[in-house]
Protein backbone atom coordinates (compact mmCIF):
# COMPACT_ATOMS: atom_id res chain seq x y z
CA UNK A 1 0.00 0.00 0.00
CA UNK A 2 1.54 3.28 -1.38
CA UNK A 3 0.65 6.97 -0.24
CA UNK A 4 -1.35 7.17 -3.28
CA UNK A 5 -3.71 4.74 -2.92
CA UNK A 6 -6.99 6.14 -1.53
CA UNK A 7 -10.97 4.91 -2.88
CA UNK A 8 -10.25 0.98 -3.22
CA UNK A 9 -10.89 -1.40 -0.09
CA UNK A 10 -7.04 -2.99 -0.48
CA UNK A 11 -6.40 -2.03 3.32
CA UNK A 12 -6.08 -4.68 5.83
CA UNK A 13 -4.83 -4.61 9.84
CA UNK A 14 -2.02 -6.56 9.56
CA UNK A 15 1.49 -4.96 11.02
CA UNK A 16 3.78 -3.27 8.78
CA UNK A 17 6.95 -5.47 7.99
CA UNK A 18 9.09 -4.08 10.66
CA UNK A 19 12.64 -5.22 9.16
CA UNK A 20 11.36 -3.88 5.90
CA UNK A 21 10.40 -0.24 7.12
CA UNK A 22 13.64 -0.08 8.99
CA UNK A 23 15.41 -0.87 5.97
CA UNK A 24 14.03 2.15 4.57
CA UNK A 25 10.55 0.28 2.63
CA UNK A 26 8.96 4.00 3.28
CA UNK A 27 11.39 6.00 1.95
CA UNK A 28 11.58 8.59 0.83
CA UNK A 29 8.78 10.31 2.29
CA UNK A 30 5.91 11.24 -0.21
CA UNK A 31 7.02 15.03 -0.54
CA UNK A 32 10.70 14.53 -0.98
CA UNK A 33 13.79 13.17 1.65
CA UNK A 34 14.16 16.74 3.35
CA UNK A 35 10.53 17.48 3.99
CA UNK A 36 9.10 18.41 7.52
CA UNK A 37 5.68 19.39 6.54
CA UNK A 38 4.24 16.20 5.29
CA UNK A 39 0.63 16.52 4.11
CA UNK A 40 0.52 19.98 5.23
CA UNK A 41 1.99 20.41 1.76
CA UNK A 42 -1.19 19.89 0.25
CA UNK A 43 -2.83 22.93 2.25
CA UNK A 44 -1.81 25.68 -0.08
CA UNK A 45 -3.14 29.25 -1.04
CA UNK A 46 -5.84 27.65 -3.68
CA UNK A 47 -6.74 25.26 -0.82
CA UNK A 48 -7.80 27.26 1.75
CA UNK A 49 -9.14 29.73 -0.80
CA UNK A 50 -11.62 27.23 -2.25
CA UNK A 51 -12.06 25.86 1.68
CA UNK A 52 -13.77 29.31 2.52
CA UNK A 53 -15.65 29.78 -0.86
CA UNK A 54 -17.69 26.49 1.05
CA UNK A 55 -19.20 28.91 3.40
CA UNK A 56 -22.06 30.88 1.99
CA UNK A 57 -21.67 34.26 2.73
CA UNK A 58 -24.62 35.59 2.72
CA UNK A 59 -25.84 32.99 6.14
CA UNK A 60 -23.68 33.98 9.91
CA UNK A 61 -21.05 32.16 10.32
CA UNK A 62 -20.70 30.05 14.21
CA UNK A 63 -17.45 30.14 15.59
CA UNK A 64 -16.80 26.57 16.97
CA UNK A 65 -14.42 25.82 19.60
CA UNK A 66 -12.97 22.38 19.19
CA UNK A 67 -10.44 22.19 22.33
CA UNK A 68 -11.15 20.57 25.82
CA UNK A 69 -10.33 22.90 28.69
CA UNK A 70 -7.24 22.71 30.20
CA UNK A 71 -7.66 22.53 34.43
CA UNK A 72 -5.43 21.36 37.14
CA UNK A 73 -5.72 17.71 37.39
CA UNK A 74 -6.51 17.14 34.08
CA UNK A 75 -6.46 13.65 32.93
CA UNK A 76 -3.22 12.23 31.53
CA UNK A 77 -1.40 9.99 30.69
CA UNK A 78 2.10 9.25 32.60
CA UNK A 79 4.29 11.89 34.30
CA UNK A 80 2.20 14.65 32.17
CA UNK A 81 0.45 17.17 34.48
CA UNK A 82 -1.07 20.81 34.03
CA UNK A 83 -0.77 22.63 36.94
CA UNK A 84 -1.49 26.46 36.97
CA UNK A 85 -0.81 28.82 39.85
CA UNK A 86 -2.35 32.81 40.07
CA UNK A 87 0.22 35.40 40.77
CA UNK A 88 -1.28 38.74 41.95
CA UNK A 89 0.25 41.92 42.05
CA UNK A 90 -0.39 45.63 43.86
CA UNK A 91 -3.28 44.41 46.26
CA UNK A 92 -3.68 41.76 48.75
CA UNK A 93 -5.54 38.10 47.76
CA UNK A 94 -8.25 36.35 49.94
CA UNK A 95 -6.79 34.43 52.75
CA UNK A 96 -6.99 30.97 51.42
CA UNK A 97 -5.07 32.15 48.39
CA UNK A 98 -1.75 30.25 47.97
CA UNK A 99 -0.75 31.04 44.98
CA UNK A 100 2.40 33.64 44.25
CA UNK A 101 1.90 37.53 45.28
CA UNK A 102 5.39 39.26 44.48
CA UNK A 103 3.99 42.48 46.73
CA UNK A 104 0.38 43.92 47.69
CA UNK A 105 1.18 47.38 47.30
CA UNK A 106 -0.27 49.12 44.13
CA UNK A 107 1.65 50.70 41.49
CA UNK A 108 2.81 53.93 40.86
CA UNK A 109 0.47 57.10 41.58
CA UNK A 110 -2.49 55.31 39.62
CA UNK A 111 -2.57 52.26 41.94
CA UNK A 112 -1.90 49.25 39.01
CA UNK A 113 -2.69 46.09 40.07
CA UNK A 114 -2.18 42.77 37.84
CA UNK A 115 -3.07 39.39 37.80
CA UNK A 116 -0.97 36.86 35.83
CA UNK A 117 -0.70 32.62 35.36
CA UNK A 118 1.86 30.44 36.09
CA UNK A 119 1.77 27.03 34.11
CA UNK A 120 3.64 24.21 33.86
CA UNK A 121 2.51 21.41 31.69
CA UNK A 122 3.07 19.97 28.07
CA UNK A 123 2.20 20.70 24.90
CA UNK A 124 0.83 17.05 24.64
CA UNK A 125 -1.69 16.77 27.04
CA UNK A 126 -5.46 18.15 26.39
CA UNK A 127 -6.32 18.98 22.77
CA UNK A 128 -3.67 18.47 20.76
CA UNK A 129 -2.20 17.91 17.34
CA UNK A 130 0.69 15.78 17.46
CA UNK A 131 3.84 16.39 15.40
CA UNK A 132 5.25 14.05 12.72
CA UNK A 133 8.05 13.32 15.03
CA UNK A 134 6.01 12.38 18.51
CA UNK A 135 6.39 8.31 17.45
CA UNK A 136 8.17 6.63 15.06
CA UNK A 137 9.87 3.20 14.24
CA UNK A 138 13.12 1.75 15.59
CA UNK A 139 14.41 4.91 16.76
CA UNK A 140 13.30 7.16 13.34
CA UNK A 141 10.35 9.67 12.20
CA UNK A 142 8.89 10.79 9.49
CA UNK A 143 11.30 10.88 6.66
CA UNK A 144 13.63 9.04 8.41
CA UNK A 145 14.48 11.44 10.72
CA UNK A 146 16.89 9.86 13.00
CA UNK A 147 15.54 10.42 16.85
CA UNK A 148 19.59 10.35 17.97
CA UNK A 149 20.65 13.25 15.42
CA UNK A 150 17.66 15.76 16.32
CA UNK A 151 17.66 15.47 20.18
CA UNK A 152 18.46 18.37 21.84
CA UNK A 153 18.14 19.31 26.07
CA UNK A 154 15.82 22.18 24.69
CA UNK A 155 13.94 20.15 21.88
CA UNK A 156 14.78 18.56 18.60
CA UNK A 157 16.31 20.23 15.86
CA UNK A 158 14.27 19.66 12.92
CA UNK A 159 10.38 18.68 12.62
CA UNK A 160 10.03 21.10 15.29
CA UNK A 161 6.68 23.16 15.60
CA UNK A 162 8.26 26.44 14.51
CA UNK A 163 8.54 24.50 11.01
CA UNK A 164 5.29 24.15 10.66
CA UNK A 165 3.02 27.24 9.87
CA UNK A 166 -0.77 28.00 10.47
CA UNK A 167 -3.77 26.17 8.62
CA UNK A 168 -6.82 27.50 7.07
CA UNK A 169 -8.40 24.39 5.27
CA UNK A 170 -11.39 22.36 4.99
CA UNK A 171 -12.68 20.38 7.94
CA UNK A 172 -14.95 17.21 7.56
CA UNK A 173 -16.73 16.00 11.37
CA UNK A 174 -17.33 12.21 10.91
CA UNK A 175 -19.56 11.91 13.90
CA UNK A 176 -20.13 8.30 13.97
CA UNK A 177 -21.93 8.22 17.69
CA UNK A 178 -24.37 10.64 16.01
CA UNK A 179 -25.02 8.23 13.28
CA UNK A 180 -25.05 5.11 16.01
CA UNK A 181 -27.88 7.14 17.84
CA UNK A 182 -30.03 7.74 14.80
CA UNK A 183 -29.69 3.87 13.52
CA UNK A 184 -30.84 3.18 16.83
CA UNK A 185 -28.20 0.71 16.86
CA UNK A 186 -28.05 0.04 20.85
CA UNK A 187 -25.75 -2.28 20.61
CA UNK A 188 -22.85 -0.32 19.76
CA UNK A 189 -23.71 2.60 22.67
CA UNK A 190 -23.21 3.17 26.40
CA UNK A 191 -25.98 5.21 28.37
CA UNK A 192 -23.71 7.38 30.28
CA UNK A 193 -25.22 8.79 34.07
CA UNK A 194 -25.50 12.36 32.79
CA UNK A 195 -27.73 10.84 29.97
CA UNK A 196 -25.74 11.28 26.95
CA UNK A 197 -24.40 8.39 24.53
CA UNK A 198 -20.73 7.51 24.17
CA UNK A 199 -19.75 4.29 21.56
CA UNK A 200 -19.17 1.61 23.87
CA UNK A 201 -16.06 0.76 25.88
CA UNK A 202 -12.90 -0.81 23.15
CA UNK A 203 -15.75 -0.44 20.07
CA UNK A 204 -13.71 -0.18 16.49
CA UNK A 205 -14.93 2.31 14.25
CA UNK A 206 -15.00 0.75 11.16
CA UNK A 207 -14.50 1.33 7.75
CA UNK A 208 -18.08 0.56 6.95
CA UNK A 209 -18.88 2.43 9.91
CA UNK A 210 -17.08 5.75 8.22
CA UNK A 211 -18.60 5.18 4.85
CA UNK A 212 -22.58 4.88 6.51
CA UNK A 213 -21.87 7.81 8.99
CA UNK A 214 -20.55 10.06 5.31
CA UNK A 215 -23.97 8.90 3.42
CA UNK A 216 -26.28 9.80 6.71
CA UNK A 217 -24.73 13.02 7.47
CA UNK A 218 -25.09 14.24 3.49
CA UNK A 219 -21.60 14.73 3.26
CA UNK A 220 -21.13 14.11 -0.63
CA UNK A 221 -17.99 15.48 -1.64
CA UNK A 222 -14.89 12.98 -0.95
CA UNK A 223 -12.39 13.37 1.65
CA UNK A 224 -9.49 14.96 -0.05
CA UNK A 225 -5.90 16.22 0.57
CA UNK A 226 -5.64 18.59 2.91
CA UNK A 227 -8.78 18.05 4.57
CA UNK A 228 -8.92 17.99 8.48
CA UNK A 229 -10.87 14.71 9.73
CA UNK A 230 -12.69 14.64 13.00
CA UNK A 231 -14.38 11.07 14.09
CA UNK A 232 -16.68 11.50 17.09
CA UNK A 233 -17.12 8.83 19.50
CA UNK A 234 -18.09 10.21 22.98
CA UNK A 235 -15.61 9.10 25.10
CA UNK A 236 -14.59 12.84 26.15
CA UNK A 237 -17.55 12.50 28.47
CA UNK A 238 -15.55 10.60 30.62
CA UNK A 239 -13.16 13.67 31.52
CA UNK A 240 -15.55 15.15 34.08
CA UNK A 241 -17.32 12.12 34.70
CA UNK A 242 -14.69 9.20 35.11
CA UNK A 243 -11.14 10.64 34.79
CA UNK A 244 -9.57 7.62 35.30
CA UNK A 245 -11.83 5.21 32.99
CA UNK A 246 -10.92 8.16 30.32
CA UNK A 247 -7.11 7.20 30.32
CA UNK A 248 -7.61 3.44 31.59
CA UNK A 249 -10.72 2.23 29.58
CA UNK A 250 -10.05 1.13 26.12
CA UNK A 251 -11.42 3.84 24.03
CA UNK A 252 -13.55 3.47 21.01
CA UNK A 253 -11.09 4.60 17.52
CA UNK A 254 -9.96 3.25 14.65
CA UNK A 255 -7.48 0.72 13.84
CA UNK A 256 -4.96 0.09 10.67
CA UNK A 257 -7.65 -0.83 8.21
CA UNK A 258 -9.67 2.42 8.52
CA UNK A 259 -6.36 4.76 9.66
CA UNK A 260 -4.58 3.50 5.88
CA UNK A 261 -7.98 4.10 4.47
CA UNK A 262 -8.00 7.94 5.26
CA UNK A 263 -4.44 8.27 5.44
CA UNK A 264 -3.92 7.41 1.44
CA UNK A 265 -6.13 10.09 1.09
CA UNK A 266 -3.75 12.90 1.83
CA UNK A 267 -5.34 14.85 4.79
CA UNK A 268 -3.96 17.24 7.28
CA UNK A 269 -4.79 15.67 10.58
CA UNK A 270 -6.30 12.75 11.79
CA UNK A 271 -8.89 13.87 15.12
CA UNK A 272 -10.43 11.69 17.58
CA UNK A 273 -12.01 12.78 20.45
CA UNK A 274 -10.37 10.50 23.23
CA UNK A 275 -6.65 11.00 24.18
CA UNK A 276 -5.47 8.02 22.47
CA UNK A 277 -5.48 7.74 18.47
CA UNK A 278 -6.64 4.26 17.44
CA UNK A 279 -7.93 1.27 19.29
CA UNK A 280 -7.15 -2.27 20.24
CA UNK A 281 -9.41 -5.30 19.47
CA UNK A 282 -9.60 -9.12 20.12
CA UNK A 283 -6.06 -10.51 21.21
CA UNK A 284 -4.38 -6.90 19.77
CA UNK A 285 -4.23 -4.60 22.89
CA UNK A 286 -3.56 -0.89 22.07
CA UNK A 287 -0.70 -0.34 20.76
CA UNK A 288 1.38 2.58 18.66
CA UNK A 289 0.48 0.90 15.49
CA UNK A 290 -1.89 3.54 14.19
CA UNK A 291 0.21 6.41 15.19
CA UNK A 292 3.04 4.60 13.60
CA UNK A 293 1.43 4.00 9.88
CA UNK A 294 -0.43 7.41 9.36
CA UNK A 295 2.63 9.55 10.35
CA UNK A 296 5.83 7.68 9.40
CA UNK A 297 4.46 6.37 6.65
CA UNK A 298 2.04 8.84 5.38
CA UNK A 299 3.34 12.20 6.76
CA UNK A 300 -0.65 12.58 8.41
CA UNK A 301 -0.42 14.55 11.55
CA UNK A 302 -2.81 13.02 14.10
CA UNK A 303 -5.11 15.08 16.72
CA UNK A 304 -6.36 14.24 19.96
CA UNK A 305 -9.32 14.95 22.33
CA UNK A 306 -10.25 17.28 19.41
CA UNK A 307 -13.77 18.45 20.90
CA UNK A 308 -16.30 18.09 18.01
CA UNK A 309 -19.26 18.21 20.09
CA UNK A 310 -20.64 21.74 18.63
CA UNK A 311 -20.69 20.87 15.33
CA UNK A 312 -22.44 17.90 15.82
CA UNK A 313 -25.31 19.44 17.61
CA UNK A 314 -25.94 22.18 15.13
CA UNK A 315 -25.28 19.62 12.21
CA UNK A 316 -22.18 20.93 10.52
CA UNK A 317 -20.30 18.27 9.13
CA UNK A 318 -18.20 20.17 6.07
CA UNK A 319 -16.37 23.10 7.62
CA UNK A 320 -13.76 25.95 7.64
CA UNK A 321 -10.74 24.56 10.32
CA UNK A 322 -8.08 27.05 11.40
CA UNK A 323 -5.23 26.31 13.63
CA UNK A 324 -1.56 27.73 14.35
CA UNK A 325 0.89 25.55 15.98
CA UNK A 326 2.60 26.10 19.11
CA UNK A 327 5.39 28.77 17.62
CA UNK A 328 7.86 26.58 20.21
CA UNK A 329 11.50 25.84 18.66
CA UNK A 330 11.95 22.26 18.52
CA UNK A 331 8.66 21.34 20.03
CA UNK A 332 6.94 17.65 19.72
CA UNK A 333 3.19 18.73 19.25
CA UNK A 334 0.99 21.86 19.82
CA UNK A 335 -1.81 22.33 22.04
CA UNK A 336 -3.19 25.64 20.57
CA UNK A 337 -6.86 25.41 20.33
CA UNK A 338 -8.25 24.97 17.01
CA UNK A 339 -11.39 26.39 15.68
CA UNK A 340 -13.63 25.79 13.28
CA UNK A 341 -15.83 28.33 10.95
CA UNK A 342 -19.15 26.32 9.88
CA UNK A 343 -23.35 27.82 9.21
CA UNK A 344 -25.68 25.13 10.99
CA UNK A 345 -28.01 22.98 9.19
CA UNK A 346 -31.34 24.74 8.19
């Protein structure tokens, strides 16, 4: 299976031939042996020009926010924390306040005051679009980027999010719970205690599943190059509900068959809405393989607990997606929110 192939069914789950990708089997990359971009290549001027000529001007436009919000204990995975402490400046905090407060005296003869954040986290925790250089194979990325030659103490000299650029492209929401609740198909849904419906606990989103979730949602122009995928599943309901089932449950996703499927079609990103791209079935736990195929092979950046919840609801499924990457030298992945532009169904 090449980075060409796209509208056949030729796509299967079985592993990539290790010893042959590590012999180089994927190289080099489709844009050329010194790219960095990967499919963000395909995201030019004429592309996003012809991505906001979808939205009809003459209807408002909604401003959708697609990113979960960031709080302190927010769940994730390993040693990754957020943790974010007030500072307050020129007047003197509550008494159970311990964050930082340099001094309590105002400023100057017009009495400034100031309140400012301290945060520590990373940029790969919450929503988040993952570089092409967050996993790879036997110690190499995207292009063959060897892990050993780009590490740096401060971050990794090339593939870096600096080298990436803002987006203004089309989006496409592939909200297969949506679809699962229309069909009526309980089977494949959990009732969650605040009433809503996730897809049940490990369930694969299918190729099939993709396909009918396109034909019920009216969405009749193909998934193209450059395009931003989001597949909806529910299981962000679990942040605020069950923190720990969020990160410990097996999520509902994709898995190689369906990930090679969009990937050989050339898109941007990749979005699910849990914090873990793919899923594992039968006697194949969870594993990196997804990650693995759609960005060392294909140069597709994937997203994570992308929030597609809004556009759902109002029933925008083709949209206007924006997002700028963390400007961070040398940084893995970018946790910038992303938004989307879209006019809900009449």
């Amino acid at each position: 299976m090449t980075p060409g192939q796209s509208d056949d069914h030729a796509f299967d789950d079985e592993p990539f031939d290790l010893e042959a990708v590590a012999n180089g089997a994927w190289l080099p990359g489709p844009y050329g042996p010194d790219d960095q971009r990967g499919t963000w290549n395909e995201i030019t001027p004429q592309k996003t020009a012809a991505s906001l000529a979808r939205l009809d001007f003459t209807r408002p436009v909604e401003t959708y926010d697609l990113s979960e919000t960031l709080f302190n204990g927010f769940p994730a995975n390993g040693d990754r924390e957020y943790e974010q402490t007030l500072s307050v400046l020129g007047f003197t905090p509550p008494d159970d306040f311990e964050g930082l407060c340099p001094d309590t005296e105002p400023l100057g003869p017009w009495l400034g005051c100031a309140l400012e954040e301290r945060v520590s986290y990373t940029y790969n925790m919450g929503t988040k679009i993952n570089g092409l250089h967050h996993v790879g194979i036997a110690g190499k990325f995207y292009n063959g980027v060897a892990g050993a030659d780009i590490s740096r103490t401060w971050g990794t000299t090339r593939l870096g999010q600096e080298t990436q650029g803002p987006i203004v492209t089309r989006g496409v929401l592939i909200d297969v719970l949506g679809q699962k609740v229309a069909a009526g198909e309980e089977a494949d849904l959990e009732r969650l205690s605040n009433g809503r419906p996730m897809l049940r606990e490990g369930y694969r989103i299918t190729l099939e599943d993709i396909e009918a979730t396109l034909e019920w949602e009216g969405v009749t122009d193909p998934i193209g190059p450059g395009d931003v995928i989001l597949l909806r599943s529910g299981w962000r309901e679990l942040i605020d509900l069950d923190p720990t089932r969020y990160l410990e449950g097996r999520q509902p996703g994709p898995f190689l068959r369906e990930c090679r499927w969009l990937a050989a079609k050339r898109p941007a990103i990749i979005c699910v809405d849990s914090w873990f791209f793919g899923t594992g079935f039968d006697d194949l736990p969870r594993t990196m393989l997804c990650h693995q195929e759609v960005a060392v092979h294909y140069g597709v950046r994937v997203g994570e607990a992308v929030r597609a919840d809004g556009l759902a609801e109002d029933g925008v499924y083709d949209f206007v997606f924006c997002f700028g990457s963390s400007n961070a030298r040398g940084a893995v992945s970018s946790n910038t929110p992303p938004i989307a532009l879209g006019q809900p169904a009449l």
